[in-house]
Protein backbone atom coordinates (compact mmCIF):
# COMPACT_ATOMS: atom_id res chain seq x y z
CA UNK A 1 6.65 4.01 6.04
CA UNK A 2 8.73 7.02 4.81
CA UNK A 3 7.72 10.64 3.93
CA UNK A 4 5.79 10.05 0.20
CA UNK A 5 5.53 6.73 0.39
CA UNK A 6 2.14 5.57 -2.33
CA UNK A 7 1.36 2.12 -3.87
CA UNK A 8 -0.16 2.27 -7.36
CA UNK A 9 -3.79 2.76 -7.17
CA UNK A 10 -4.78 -0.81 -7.32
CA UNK A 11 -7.61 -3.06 -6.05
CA UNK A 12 -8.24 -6.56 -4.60
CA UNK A 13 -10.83 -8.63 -6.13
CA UNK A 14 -11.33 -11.17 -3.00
CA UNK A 15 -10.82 -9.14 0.04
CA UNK A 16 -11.69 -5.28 2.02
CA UNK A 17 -8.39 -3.73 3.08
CA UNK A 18 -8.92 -1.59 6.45
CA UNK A 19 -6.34 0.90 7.15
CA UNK A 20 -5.83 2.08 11.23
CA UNK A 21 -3.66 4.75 10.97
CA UNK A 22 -0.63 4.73 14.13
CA UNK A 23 1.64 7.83 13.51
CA UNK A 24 2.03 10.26 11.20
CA UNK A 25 -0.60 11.96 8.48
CA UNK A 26 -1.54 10.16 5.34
CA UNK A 27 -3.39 11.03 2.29
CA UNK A 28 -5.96 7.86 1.25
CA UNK A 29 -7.92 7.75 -1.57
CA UNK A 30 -10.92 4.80 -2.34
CA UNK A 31 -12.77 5.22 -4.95
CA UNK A 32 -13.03 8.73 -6.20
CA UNK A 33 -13.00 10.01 -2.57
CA UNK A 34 -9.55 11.40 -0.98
CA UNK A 35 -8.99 12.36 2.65
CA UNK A 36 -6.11 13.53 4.71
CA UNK A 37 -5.98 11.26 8.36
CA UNK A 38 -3.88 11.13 11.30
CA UNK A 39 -3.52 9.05 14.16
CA UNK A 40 -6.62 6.87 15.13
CA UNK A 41 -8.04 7.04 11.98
CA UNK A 42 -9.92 4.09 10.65
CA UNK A 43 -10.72 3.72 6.89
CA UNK A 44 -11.87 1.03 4.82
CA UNK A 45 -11.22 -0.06 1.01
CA UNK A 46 -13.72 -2.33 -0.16
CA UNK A 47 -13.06 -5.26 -1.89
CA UNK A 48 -13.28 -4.84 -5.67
CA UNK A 49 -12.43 -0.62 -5.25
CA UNK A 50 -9.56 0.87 -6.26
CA UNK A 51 -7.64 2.78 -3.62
CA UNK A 52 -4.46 3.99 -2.60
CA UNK A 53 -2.30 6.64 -0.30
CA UNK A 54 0.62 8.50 0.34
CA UNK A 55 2.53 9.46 3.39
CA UNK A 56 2.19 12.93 3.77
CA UNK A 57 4.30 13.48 6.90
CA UNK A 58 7.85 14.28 7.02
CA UNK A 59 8.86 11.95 9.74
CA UNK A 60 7.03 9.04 7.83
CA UNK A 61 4.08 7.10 9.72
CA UNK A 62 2.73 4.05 10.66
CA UNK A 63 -0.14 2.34 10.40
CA UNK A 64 -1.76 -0.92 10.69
CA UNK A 65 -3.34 -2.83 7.65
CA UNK A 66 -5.86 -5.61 7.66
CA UNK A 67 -7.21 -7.98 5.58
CA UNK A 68 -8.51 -11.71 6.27
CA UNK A 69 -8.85 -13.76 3.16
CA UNK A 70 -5.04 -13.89 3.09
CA UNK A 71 -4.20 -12.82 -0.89
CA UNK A 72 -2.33 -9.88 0.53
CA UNK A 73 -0.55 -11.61 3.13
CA UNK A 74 0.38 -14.00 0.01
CA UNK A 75 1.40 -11.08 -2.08
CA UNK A 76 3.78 -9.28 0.83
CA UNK A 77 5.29 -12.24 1.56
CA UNK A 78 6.49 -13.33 -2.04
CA UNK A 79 7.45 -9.51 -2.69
CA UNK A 80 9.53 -9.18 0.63
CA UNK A 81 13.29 -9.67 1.47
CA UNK A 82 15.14 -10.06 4.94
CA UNK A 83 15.59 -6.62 6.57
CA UNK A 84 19.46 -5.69 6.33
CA UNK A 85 19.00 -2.99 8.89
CA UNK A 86 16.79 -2.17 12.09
CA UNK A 87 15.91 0.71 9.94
CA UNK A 88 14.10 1.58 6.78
CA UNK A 89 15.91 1.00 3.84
CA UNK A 90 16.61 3.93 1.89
CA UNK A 91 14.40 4.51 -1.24
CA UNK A 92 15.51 2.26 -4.41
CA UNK A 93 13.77 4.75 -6.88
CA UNK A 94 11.64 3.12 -9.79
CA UNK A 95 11.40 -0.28 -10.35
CA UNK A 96 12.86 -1.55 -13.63
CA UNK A 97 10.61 -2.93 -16.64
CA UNK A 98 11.41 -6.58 -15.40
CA UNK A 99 10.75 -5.64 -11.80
CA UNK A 100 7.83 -4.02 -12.77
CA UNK A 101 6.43 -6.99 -14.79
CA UNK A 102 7.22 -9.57 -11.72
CA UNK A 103 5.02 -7.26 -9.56
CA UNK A 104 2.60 -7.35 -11.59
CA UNK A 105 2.93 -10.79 -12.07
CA UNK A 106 3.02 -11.91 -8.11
CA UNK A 107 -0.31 -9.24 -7.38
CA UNK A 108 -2.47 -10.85 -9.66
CA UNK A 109 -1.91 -14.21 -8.75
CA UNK A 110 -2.77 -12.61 -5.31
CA UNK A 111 -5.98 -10.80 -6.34
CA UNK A 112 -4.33 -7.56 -6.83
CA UNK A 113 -5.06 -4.92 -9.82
CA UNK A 114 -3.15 -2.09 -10.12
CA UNK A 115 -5.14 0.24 -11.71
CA UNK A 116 -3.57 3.59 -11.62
CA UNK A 117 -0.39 5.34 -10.73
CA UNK A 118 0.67 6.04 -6.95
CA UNK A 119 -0.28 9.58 -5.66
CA UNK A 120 2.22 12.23 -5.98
């Protein structure tokens, strides 16, 4: 993920997210609680509690995420597109009000609230 990279703070209603952090340094927050966490780091978002984070490193990171009911595997796949590039794509800025609706639309019909704005 690239340097500043942050989903809205958001929750899932039927499944714990776990985050294993790879490369880089991210900021997560769950809950009310926020942490900065590099490589090997293991945190986990309960189901139900809003959280969120932000890649705080310039060279971007990686991490792994895991859930098992399958909503958010749902919800990634219906949001993605083919990759045009063996690269990142460069950053499309803010979604429009019609992207921004379908979003919206797609999480909760995958469990998904979002429940806050992204961290900045």
């Amino acid at each position: 993920m690239p340097y500043g990279s942050s989903p809205p703070l958001h929750l899932h209603r039927t499944e714990d997210e776990l985050f294993h952090i790879l490369e880089g340094e991210y900021r997560l927050k769950v809950q009310d609680q926020e942490q900065r966490v590099g490589p090997g780091t293991i945190v986990l978002a309960p189901k139900g509690v809003p959280h969120t984070y932000r890649v705080e490193s310039a060279q971007g990171g990686r991490c792994l995420t895991v859930t098992v009911h399958g909503d958010f595997e749902r919800f990634v796949r219906a949001m993605s597109r083919p990759a045009e590039h063996l690269a990142l794509p460069e950053p499309a800025g803010l979604p429009s009000d019609d992207a921004l609706q379908a979003l919206k639309a797609t999480a909760a019909k995958c469990g998904i609230e979002f429940v806050g704005p992204s961290l900045q």
